[in-house]
PDB file of N, CA and C in Angstrom:
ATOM      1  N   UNK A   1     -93.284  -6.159 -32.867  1.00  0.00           N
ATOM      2  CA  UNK A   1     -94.181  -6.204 -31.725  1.00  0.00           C
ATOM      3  C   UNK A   1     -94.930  -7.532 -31.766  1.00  0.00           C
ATOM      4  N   UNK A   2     -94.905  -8.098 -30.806  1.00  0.00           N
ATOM      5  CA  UNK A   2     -95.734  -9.511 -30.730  1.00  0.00           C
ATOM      6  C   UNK A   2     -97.093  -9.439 -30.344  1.00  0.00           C
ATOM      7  N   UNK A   3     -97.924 -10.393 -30.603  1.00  0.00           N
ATOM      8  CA  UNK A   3     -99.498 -10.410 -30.562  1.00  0.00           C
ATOM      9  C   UNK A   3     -99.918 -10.254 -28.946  1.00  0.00           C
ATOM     10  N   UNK A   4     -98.976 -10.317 -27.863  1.00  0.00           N
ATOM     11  CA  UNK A   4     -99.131  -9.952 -26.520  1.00  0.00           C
ATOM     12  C   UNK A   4     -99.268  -9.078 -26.203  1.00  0.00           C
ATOM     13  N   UNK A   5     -98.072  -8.141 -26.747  1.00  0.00           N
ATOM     14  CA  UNK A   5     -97.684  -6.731 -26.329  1.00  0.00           C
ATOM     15  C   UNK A   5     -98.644  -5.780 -26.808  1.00  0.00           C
ATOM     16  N   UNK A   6     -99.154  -6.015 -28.541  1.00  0.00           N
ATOM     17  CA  UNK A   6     -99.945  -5.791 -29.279  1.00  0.00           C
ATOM     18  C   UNK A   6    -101.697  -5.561 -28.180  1.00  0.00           C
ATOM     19  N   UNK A   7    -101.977  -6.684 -28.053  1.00  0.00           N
ATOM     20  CA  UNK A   7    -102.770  -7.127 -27.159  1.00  0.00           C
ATOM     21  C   UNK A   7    -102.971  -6.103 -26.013  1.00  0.00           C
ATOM     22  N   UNK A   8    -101.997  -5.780 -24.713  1.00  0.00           N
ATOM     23  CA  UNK A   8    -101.395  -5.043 -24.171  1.00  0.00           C
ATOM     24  C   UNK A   8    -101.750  -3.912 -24.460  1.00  0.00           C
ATOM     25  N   UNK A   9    -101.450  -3.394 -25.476  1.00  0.00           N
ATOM     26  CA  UNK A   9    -101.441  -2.021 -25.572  1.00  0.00           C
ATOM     27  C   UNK A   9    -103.016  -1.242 -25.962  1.00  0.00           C
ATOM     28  N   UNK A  10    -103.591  -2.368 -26.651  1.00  0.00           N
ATOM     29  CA  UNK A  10    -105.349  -2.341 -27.224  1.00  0.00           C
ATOM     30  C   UNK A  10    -105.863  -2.537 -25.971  1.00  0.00           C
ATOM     31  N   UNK A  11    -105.491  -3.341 -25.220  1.00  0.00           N
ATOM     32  CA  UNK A  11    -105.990  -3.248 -23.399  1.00  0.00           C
ATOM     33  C   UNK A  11    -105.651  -2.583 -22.757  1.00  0.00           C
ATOM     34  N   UNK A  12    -104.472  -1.137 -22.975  1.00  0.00           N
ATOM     35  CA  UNK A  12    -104.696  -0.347 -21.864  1.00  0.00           C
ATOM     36  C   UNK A  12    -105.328   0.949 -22.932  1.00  0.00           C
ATOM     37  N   UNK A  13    -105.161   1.053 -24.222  1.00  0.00           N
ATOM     38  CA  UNK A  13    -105.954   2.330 -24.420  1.00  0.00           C
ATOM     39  C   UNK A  13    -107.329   2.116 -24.445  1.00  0.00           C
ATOM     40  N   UNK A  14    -108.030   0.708 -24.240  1.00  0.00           N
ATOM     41  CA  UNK A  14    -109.393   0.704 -24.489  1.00  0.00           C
ATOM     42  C   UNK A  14    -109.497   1.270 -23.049  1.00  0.00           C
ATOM     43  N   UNK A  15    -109.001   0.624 -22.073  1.00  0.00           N
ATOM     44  CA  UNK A  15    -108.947   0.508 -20.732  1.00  0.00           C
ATOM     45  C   UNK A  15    -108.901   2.182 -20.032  1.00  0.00           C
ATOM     46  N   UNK A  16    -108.203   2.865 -21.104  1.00  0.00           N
ATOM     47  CA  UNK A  16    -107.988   4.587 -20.270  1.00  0.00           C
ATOM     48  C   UNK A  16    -109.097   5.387 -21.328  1.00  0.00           C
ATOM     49  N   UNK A  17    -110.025   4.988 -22.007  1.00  0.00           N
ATOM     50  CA  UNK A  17    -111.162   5.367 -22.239  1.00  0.00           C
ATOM     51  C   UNK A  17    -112.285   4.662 -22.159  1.00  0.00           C
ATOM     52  N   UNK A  18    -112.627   3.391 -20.729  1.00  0.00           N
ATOM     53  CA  UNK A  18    -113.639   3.259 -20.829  1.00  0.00           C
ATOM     54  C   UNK A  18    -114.238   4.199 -19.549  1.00  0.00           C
ATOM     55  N   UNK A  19    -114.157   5.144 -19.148  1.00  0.00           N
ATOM     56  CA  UNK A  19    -115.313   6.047 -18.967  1.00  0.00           C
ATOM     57  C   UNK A  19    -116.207   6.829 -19.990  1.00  0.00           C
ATOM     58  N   UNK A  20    -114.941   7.088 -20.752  1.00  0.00           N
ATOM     59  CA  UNK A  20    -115.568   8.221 -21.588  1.00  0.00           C
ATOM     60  C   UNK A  20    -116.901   7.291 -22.545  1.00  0.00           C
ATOM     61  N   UNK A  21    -116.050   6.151 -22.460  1.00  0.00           N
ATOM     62  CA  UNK A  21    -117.050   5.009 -23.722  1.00  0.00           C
ATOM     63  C   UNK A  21    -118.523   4.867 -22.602  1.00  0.00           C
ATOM     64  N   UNK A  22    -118.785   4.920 -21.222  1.00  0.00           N
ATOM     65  CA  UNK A  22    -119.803   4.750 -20.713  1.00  0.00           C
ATOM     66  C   UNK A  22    -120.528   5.657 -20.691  1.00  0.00           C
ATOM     67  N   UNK A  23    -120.073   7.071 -20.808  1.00  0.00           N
ATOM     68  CA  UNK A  23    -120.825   8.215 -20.399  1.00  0.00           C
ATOM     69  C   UNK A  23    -120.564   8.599 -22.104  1.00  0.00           C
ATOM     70  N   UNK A  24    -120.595   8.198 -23.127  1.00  0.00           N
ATOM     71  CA  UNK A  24    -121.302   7.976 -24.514  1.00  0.00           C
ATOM     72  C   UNK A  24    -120.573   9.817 -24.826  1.00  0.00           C
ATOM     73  N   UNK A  25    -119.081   9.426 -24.713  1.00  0.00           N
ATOM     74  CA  UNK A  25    -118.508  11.300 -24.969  1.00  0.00           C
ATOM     75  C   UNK A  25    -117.684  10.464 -26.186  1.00  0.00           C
ATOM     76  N   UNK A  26    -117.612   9.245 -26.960  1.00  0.00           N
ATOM     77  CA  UNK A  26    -116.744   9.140 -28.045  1.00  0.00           C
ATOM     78  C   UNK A  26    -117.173   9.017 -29.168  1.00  0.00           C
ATOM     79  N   UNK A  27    -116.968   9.038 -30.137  1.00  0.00           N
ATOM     80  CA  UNK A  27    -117.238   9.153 -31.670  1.00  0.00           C
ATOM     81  C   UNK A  27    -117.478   7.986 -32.201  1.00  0.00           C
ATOM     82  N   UNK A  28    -118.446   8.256 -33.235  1.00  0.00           N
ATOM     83  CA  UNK A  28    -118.938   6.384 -33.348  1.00  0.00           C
ATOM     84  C   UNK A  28    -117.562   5.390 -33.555  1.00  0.00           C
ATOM     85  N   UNK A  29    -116.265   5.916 -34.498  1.00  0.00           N
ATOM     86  CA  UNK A  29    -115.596   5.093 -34.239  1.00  0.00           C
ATOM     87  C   UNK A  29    -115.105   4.908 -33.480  1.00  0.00           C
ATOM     88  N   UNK A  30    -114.497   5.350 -32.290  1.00  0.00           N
ATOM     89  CA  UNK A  30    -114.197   5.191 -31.252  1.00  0.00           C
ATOM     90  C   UNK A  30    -114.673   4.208 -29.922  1.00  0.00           C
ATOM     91  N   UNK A  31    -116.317   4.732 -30.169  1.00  0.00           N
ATOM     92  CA  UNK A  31    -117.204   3.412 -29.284  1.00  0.00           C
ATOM     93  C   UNK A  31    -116.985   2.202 -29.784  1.00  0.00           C
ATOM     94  N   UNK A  32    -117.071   2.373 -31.274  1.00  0.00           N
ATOM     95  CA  UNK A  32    -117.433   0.552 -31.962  1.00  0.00           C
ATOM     96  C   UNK A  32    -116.003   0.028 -31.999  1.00  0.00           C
ATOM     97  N   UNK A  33    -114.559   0.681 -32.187  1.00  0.00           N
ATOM     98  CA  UNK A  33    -113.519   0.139 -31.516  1.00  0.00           C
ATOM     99  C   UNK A  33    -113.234  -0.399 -30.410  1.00  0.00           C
ATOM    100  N   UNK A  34    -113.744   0.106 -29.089  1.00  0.00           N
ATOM    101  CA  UNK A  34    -113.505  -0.581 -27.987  1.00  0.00           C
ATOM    102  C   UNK A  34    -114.878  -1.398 -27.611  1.00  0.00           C
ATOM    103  N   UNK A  35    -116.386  -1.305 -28.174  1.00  0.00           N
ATOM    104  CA  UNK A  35    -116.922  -2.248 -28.044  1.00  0.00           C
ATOM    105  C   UNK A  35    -116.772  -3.841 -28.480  1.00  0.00           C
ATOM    106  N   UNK A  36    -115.795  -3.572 -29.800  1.00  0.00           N
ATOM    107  CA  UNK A  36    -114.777  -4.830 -30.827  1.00  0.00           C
ATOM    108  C   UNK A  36    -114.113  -5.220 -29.685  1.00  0.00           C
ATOM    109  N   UNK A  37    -113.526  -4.483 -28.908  1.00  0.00           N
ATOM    110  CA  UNK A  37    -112.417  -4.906 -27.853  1.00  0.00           C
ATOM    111  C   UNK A  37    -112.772  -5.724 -26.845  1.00  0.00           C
ATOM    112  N   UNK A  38    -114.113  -5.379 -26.548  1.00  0.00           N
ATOM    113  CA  UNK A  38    -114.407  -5.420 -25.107  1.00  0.00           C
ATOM    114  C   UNK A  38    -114.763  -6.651 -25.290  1.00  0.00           C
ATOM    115  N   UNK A  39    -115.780  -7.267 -26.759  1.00  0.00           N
ATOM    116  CA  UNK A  39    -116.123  -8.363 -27.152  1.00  0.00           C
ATOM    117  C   UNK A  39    -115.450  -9.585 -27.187  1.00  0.00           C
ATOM    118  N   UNK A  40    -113.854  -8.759 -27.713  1.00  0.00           N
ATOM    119  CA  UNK A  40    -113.180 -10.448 -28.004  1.00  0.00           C
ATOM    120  C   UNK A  40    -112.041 -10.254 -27.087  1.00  0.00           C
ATOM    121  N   UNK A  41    -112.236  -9.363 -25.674  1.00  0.00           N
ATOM    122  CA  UNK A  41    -110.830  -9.696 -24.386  1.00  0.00           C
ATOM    123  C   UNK A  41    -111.693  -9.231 -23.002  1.00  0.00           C
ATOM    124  N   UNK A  42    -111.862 -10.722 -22.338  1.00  0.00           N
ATOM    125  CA  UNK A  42    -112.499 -11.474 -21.855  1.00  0.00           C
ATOM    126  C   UNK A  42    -111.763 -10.625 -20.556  1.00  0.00           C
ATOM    127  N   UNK A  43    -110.374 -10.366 -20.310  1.00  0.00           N
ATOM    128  CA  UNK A  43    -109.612  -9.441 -19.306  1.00  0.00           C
ATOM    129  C   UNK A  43    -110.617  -8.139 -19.190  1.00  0.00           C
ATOM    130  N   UNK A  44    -110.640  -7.537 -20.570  1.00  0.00           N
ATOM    131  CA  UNK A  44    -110.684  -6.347 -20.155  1.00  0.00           C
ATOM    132  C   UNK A  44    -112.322  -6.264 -19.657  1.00  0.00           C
ATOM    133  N   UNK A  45    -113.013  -6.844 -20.413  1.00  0.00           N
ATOM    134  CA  UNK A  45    -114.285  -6.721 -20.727  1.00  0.00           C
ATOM    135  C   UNK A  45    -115.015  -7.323 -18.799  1.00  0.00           C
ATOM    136  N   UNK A  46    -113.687  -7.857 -18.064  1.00  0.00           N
ATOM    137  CA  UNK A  46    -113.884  -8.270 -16.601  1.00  0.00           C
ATOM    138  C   UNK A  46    -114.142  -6.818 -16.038  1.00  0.00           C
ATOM    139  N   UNK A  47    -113.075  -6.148 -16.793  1.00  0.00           N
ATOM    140  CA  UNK A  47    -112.710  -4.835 -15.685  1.00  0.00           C
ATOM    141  C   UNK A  47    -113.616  -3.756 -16.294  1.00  0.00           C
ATOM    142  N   UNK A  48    -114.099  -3.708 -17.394  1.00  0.00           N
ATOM    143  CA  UNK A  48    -115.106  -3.157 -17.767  1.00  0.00           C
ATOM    144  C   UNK A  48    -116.609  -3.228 -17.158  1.00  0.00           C
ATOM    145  N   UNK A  49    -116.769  -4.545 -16.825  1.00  0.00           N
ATOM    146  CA  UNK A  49    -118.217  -4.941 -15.555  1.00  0.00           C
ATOM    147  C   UNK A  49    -117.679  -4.195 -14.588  1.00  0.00           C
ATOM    148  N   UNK A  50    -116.440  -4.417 -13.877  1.00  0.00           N
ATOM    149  CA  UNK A  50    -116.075  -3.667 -12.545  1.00  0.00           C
ATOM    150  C   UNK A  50    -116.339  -1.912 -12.610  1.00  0.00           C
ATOM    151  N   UNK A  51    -115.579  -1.574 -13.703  1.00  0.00           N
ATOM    152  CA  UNK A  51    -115.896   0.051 -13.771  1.00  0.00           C
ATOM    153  C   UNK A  51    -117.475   0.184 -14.130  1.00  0.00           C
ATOM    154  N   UNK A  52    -118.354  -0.277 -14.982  1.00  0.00           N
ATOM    155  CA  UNK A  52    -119.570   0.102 -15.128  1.00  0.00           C
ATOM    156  C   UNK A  52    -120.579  -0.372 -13.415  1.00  0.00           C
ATOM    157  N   UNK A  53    -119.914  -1.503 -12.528  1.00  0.00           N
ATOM    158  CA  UNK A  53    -120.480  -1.618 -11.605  1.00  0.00           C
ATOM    159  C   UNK A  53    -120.765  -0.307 -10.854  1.00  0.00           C
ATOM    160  N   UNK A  54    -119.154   0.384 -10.501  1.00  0.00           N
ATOM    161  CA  UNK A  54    -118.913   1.236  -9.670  1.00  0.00           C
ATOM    162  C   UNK A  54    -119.744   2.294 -10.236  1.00  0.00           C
ATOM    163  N   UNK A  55    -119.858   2.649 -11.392  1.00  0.00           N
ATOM    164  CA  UNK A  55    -120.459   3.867 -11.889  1.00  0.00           C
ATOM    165  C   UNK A  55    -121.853   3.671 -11.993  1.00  0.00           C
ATOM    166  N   UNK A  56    -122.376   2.351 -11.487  1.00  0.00           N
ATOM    167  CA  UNK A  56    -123.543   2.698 -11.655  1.00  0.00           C
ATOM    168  C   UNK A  56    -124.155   2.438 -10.054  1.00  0.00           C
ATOM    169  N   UNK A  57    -123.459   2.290  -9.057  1.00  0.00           N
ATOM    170  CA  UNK A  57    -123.656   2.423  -7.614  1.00  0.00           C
ATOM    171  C   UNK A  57    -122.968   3.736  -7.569  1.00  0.00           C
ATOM    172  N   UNK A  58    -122.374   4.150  -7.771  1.00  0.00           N
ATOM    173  CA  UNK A  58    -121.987   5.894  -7.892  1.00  0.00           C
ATOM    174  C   UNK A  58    -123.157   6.779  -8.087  1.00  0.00           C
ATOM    175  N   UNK A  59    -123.582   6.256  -9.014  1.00  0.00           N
ATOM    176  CA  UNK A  59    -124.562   6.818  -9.709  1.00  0.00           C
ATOM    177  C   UNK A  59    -126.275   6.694  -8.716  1.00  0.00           C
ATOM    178  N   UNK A  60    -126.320   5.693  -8.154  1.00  0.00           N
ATOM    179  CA  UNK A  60    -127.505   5.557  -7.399  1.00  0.00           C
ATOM    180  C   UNK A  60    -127.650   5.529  -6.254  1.00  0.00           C
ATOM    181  N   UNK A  61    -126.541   6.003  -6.138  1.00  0.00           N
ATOM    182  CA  UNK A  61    -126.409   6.482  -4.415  1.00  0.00           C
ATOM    183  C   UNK A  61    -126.150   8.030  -4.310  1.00  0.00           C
ATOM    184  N   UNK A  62    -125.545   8.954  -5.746  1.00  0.00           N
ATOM    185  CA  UNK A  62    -125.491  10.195  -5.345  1.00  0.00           C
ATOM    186  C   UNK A  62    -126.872  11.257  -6.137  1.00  0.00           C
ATOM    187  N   UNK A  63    -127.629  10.400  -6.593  1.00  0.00           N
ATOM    188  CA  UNK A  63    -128.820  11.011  -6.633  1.00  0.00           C
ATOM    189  C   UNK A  63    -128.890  11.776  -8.105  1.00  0.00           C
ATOM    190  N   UNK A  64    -128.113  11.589  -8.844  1.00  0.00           N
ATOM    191  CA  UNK A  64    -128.172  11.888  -9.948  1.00  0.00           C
ATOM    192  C   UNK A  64    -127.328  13.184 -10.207  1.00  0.00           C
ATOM    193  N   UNK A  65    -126.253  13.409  -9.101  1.00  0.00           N
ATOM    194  CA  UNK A  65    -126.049  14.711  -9.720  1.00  0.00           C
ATOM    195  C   UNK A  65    -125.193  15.007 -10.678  1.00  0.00           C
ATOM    196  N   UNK A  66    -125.194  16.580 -11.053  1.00  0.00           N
ATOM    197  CA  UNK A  66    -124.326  16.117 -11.930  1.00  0.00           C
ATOM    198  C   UNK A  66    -122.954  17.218 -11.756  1.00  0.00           C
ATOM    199  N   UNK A  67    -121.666  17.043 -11.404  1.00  0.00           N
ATOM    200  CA  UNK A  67    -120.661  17.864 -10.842  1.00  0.00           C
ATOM    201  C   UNK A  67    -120.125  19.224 -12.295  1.00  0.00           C
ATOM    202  N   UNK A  68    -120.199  20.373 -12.002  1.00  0.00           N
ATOM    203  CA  UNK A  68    -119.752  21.546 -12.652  1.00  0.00           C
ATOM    204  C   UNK A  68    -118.842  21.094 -13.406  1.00  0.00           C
ATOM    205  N   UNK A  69    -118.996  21.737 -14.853  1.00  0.00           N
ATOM    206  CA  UNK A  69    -117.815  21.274 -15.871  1.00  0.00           C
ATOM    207  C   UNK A  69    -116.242  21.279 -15.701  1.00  0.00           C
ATOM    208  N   UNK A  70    -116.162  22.622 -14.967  1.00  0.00           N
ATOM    209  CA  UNK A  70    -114.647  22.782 -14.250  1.00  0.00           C
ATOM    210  C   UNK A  70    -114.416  21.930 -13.850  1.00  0.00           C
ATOM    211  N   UNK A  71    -114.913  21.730 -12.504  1.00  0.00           N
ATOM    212  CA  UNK A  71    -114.786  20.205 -11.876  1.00  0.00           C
ATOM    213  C   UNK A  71    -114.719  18.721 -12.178  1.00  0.00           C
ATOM    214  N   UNK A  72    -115.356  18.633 -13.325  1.00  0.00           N
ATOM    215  CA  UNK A  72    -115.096  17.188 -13.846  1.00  0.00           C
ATOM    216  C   UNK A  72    -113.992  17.475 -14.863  1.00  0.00           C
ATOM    217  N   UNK A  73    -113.496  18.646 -15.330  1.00  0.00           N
ATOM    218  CA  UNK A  73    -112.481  18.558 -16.279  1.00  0.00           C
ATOM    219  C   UNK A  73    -111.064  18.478 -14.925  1.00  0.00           C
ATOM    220  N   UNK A  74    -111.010  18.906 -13.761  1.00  0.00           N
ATOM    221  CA  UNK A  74    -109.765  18.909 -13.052  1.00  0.00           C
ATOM    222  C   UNK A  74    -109.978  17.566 -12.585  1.00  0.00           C
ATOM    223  N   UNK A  75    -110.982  16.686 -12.215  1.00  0.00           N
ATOM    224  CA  UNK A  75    -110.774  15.586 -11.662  1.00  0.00           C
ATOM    225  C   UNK A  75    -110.388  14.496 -12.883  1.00  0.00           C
ATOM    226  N   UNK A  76    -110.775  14.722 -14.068  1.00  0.00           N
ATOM    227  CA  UNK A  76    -110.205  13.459 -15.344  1.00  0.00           C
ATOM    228  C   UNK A  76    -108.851  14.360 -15.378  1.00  0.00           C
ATOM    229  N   UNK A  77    -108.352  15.754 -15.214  1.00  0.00           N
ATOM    230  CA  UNK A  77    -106.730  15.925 -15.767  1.00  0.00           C
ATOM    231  C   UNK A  77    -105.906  15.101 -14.512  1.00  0.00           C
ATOM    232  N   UNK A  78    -106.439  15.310 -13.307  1.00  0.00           N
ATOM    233  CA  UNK A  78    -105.791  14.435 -12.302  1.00  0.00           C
ATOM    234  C   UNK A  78    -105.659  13.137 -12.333  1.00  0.00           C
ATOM    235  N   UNK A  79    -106.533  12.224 -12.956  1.00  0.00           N
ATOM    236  CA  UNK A  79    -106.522  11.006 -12.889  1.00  0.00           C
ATOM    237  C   UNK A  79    -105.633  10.447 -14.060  1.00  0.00           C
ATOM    238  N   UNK A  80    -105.759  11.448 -15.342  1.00  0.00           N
ATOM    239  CA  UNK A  80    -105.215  11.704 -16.299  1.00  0.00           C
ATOM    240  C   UNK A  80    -103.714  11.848 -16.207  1.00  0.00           C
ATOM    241  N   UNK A  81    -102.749  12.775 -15.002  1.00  0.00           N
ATOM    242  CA  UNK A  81    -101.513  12.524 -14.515  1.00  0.00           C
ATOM    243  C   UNK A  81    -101.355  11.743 -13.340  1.00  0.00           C
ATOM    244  N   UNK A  82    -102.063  10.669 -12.590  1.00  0.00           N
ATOM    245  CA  UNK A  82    -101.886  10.133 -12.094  1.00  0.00           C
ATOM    246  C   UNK A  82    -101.877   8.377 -12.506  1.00  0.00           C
ATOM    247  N   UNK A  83    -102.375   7.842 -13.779  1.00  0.00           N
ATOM    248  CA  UNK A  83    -102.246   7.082 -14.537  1.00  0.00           C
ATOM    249  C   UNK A  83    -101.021   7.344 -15.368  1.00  0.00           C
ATOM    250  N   UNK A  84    -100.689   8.353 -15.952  1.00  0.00           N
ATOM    251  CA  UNK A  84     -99.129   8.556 -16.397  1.00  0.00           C
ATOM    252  C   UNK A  84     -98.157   8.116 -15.605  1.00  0.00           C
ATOM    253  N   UNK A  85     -98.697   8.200 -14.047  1.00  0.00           N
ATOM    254  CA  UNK A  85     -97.378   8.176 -13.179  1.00  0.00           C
ATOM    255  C   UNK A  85     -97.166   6.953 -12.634  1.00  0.00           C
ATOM    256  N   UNK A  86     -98.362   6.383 -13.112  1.00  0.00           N
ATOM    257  CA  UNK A  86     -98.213   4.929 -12.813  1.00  0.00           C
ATOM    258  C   UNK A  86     -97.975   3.780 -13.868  1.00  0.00           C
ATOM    259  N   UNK A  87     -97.920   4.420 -15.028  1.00  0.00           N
ATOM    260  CA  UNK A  87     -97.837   3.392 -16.258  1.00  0.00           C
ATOM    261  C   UNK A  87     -96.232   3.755 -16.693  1.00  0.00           C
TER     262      UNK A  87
END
């Protein structure tokens, strides 16, 4: 595996848990892994401003609420097979 692909692949799994890394649901190693990430790839750490943008105009425009556990577990399994279907 080359230092690209390598690269690549640390950029899309940081990348398919940075929600969970914003809303503070991962384990210390887990955060301080993709905070390492976010530090030294300048890509991801772009798209990381973009997702924390959205979530935090999400966030201050819907008033704080907060959606039923059911409900946020069917909307991450959906996004969850809909990123499969696209990778």
């Amino acid at each position: 595996m080359n230092d690209r692909q390598m690269s690549n692949d640390e950029c899309w799994q940081t990348l398919q848990r940075v929600y969970e890394f914003l809303d503070n649901e991962l384990d210390e190693a887990s955060d301080d892994a993709i905070r390492a990430h976010l530090a030294a790839c300048e890509e991801c750490l772009d798209s990381f401003d973009a997702e924390l943008a959205v979530k935090t105009l999400v966030s201050r425009h819907c008033g704080g609420d907060v959606a039923p556990q059911h409900l946020r577990a069917r909307v991450m399994m959906q996004i969850t097979v809909a990123r499969r279907q696209l990778g």
